[in-house]
C-alpha atoms as a PDB file:
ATOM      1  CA  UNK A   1       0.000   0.000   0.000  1.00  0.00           C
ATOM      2  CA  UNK A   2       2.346   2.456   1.290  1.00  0.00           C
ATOM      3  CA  UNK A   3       4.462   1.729  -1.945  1.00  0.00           C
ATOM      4  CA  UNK A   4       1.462   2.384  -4.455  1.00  0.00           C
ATOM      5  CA  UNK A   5       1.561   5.925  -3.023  1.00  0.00           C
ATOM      6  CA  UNK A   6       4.599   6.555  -3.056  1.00  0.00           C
ATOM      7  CA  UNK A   7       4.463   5.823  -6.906  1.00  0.00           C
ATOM      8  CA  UNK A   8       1.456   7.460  -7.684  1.00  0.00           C
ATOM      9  CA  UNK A   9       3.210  10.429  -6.184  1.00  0.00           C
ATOM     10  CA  UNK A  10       6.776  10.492  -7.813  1.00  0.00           C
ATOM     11  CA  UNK A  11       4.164   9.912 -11.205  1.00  0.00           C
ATOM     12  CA  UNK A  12       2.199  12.809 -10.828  1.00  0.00           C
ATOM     13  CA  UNK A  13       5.341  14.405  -9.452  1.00  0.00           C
ATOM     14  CA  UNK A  14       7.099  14.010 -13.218  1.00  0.00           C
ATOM     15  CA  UNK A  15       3.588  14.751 -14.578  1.00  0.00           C
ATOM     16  CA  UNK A  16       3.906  18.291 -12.797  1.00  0.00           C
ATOM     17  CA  UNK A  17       7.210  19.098 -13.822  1.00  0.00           C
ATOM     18  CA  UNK A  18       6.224  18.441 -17.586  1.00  0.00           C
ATOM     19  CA  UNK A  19       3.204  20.760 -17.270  1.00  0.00           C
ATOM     20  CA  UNK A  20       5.380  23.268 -16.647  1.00  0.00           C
ATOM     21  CA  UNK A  21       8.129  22.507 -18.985  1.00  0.00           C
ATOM     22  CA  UNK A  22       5.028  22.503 -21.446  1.00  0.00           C
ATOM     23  CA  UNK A  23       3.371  25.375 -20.155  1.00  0.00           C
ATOM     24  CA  UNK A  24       6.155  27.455 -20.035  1.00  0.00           C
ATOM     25  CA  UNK A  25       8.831  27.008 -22.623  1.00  0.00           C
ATOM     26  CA  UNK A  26       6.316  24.948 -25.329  1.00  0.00           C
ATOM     27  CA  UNK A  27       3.469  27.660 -25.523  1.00  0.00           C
ATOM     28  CA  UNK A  28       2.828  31.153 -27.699  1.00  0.00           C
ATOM     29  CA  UNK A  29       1.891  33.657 -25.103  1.00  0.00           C
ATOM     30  CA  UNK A  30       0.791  37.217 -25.890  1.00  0.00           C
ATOM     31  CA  UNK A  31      -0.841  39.800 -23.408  1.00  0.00           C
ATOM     32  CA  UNK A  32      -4.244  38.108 -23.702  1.00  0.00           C
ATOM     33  CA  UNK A  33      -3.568  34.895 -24.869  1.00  0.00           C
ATOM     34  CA  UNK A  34      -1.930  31.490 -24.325  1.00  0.00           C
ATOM     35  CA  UNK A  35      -1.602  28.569 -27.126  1.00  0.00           C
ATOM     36  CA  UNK A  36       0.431  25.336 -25.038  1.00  0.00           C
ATOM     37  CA  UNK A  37      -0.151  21.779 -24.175  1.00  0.00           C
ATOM     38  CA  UNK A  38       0.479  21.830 -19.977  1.00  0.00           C
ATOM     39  CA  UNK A  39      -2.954  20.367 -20.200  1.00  0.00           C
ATOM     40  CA  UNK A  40      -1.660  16.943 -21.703  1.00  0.00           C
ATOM     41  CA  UNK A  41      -0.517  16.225 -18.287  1.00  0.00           C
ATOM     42  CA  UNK A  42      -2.888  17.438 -16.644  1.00  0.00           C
ATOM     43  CA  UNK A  43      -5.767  15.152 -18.618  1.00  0.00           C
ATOM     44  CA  UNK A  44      -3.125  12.163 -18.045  1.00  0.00           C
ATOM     45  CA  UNK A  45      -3.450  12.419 -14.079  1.00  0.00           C
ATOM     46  CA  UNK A  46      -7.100  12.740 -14.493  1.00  0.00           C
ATOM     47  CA  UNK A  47      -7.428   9.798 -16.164  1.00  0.00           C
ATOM     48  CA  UNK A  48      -5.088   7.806 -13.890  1.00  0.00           C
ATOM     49  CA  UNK A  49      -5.739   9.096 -10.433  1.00  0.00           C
ATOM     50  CA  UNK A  50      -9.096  11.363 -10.441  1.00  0.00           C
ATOM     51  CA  UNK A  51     -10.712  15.018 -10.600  1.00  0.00           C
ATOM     52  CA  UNK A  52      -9.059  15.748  -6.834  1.00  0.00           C
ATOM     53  CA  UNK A  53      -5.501  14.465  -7.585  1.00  0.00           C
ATOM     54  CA  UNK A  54      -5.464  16.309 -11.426  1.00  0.00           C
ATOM     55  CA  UNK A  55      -7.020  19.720  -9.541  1.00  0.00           C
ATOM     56  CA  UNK A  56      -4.085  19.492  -7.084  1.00  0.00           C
ATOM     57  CA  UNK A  57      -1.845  18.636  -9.284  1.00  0.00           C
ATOM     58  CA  UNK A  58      -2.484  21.440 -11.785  1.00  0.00           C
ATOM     59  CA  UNK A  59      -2.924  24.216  -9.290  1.00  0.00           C
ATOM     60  CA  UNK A  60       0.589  22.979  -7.927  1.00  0.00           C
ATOM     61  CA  UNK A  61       2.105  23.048 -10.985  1.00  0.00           C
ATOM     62  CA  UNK A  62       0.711  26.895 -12.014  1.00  0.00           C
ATOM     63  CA  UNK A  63       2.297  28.222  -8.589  1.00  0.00           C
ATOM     64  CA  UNK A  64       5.160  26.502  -9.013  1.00  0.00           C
ATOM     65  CA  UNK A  65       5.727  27.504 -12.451  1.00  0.00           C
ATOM     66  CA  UNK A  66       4.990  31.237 -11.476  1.00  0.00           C
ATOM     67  CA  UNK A  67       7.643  31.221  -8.697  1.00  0.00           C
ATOM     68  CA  UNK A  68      10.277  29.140 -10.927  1.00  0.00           C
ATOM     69  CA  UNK A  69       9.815  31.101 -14.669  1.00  0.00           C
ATOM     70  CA  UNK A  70       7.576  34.321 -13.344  1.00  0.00           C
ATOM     71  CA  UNK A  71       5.744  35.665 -17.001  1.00  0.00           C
ATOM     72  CA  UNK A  72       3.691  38.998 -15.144  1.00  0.00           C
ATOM     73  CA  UNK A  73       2.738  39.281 -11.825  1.00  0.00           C
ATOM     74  CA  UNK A  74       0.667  35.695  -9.774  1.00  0.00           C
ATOM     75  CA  UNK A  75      -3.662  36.176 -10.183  1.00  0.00           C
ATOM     76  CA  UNK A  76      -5.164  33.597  -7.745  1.00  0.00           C
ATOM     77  CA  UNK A  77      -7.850  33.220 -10.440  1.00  0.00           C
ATOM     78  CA  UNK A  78      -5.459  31.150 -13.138  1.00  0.00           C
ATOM     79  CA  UNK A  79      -5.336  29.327 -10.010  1.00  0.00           C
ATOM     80  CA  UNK A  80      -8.773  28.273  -9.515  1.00  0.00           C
ATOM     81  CA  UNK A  81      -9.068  27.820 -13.231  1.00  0.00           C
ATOM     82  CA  UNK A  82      -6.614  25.167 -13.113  1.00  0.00           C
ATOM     83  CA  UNK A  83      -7.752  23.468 -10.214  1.00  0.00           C
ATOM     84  CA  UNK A  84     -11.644  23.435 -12.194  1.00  0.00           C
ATOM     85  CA  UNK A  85      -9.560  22.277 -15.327  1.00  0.00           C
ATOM     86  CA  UNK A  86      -7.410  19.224 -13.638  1.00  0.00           C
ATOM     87  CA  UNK A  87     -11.191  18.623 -12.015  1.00  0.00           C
ATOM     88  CA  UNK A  88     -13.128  18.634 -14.961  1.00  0.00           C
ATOM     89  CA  UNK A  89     -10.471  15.859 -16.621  1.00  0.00           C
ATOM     90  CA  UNK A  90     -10.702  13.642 -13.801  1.00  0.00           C
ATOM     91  CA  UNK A  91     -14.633  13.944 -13.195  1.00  0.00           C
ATOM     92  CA  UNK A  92     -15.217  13.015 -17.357  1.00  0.00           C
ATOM     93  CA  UNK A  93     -12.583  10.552 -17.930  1.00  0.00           C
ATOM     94  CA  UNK A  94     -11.298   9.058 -14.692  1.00  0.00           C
ATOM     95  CA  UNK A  95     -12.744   5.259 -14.037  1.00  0.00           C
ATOM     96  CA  UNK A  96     -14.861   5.625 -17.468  1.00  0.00           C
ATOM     97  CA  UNK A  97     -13.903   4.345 -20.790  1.00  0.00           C
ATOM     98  CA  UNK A  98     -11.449   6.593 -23.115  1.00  0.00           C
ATOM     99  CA  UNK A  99     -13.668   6.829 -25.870  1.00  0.00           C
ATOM    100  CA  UNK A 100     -13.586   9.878 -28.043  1.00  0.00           C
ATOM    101  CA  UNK A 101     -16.493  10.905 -27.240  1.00  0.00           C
ATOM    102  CA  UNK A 102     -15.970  11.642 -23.871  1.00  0.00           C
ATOM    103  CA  UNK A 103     -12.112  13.048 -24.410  1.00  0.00           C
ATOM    104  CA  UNK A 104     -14.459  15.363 -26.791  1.00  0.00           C
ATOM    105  CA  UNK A 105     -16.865  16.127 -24.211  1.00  0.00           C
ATOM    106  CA  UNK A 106     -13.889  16.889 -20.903  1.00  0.00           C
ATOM    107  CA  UNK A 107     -12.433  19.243 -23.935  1.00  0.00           C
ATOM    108  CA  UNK A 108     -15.376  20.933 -24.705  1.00  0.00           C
ATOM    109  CA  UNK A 109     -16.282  21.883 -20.941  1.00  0.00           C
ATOM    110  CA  UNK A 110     -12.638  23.073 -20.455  1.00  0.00           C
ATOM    111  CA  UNK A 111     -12.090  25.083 -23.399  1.00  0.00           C
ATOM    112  CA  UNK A 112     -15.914  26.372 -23.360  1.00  0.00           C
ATOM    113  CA  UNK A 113     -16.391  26.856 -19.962  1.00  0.00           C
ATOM    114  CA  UNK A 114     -13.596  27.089 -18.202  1.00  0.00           C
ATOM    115  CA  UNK A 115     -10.914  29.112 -20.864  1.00  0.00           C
ATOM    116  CA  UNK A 116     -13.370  31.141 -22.530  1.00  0.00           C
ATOM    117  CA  UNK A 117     -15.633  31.965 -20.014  1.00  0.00           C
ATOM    118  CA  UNK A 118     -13.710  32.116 -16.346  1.00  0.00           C
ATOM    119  CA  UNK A 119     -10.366  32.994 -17.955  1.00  0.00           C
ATOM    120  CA  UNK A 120     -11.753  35.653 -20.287  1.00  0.00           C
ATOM    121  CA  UNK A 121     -13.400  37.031 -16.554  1.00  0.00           C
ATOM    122  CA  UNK A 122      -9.558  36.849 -15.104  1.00  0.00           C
ATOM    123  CA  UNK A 123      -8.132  39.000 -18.497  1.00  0.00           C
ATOM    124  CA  UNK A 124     -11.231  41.616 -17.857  1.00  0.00           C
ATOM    125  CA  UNK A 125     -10.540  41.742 -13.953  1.00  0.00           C
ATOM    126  CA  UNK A 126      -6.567  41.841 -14.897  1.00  0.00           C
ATOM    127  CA  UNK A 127      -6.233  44.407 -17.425  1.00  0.00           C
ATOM    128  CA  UNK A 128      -9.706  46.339 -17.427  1.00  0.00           C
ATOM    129  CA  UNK A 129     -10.460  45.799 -20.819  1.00  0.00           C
ATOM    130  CA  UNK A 130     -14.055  44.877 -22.027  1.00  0.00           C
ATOM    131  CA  UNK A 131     -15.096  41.107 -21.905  1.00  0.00           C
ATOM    132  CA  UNK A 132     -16.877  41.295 -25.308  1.00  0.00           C
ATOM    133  CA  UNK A 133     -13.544  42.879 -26.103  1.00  0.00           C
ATOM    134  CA  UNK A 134     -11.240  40.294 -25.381  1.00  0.00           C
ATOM    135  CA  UNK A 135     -13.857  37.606 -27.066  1.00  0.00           C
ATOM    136  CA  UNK A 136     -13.038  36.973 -30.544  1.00  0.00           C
ATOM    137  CA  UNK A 137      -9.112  36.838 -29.839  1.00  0.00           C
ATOM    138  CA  UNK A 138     -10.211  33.789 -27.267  1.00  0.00           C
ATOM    139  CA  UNK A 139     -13.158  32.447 -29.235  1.00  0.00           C
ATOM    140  CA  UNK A 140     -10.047  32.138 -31.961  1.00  0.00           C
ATOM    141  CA  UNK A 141      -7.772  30.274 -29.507  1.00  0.00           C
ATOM    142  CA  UNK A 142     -10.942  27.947 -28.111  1.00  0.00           C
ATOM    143  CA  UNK A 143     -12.213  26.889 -31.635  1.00  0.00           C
ATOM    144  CA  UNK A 144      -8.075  26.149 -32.319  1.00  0.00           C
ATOM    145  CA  UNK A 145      -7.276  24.456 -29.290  1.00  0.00           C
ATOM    146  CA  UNK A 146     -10.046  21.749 -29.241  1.00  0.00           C
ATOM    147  CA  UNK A 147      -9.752  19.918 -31.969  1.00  0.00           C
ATOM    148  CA  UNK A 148      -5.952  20.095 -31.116  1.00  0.00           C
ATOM    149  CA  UNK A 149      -6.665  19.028 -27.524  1.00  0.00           C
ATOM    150  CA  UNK A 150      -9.123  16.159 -28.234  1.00  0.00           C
ATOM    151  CA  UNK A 151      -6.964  14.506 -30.861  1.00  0.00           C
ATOM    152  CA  UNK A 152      -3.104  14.688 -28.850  1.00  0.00           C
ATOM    153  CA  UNK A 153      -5.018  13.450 -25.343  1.00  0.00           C
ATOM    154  CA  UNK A 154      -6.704  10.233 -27.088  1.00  0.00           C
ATOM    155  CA  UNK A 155      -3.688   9.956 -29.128  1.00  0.00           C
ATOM    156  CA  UNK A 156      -0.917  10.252 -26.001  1.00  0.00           C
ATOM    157  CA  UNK A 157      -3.512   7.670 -23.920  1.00  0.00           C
ATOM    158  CA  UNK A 158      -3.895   5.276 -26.432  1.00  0.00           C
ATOM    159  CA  UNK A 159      -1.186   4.826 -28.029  1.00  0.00           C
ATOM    160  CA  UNK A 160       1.613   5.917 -25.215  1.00  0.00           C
ATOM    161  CA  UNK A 161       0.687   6.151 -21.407  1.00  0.00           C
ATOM    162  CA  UNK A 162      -1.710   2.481 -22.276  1.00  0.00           C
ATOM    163  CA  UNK A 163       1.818   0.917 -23.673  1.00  0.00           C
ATOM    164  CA  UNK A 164       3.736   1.950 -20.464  1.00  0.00           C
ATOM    165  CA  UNK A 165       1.693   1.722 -17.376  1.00  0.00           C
ATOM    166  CA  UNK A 166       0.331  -1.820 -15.910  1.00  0.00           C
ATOM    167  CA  UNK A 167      -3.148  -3.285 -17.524  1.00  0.00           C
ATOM    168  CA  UNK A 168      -4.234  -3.671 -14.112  1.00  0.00           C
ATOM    169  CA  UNK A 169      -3.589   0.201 -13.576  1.00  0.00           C
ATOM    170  CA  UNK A 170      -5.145   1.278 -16.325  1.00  0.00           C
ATOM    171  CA  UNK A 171      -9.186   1.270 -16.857  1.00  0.00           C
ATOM    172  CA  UNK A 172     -10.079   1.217 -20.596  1.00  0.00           C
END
């Protein structure tokens, strides 16, 4: 038992540090937007270990990679939005079967709800501009990033993290 955690914590551990590697040297950022894959990691650990774990988990990794590679000043918000996001993975696709359908659907609520909405809220708080102002910049990035998002996570499960980890570890 004691073992089991031990892994699942030096996993998610690595799984951290490559959200942030990902996040912050494998991204386009501009004042208003962000284009990366941190959430490949992210939708790994909530696939593997659950909506609490990935929330953690991501919300760790945005502090840390704010105190380690600092882009602007820290907004408790991106925060919380990563928490909801590393939630949202592990709520749709932990314990269930990977089907597309459902990587679709976990994609759809995070880039729908979660980036466009709450994030666009964060950018308007932030930098005082108008939220229908910063819309069609995001609604750009959102309509972008899922199809992008949907087709690397079922790719990266299927055919990579289902080669390396344990049958028995792995649910479908």
């Amino acid at each position: 038992m004691k073992n089991n955690n031990v892994k699942k914590l030096v996993e998610i551990s690595l799984l951290i540090a490559l959200e942030i590697i990902l996040t912050r040297f494998c991204s386009i950022n501009t004042a208003i937007l962000r284009i990366g894959f941190g959430f490949l990691p992210v939708a790994i650990i909530g696939m593997m270990y659950g909506p609490i774990s990935a929330g953690v988990a991501y919300a760790i990794g945005d502090i840390l990679g704010m105190m380690i590679f600092p882009s602007g000043s820290f907004f408790p918000g991106f925060t919380l939005t990563a928490f909801l996001t590393g939630v949202v993975y592990g709520l749709v696709l932990y314990k269930k079967p990977k089907t597309w359908g459902r990587i679709i659907l976990a994609v759809c609520i995070v880039c729908l709800g979660i980036n466009l909405c709450l994030d666009t809220v964060w950018l308007h708080i932030l930098m005082g501009q108008g939220y229908l102002a910063l819309l069609p910049t995001r609604i750009l990035k959102v309509a972008v990033m899922i199809p992008i998002q949907t087709i690397l996570i079922g790719i990266v499960w299927k055919k990579i993290v289902i080669k390396i980890a344990k049958p028995s570890e792995i649910i479908a």
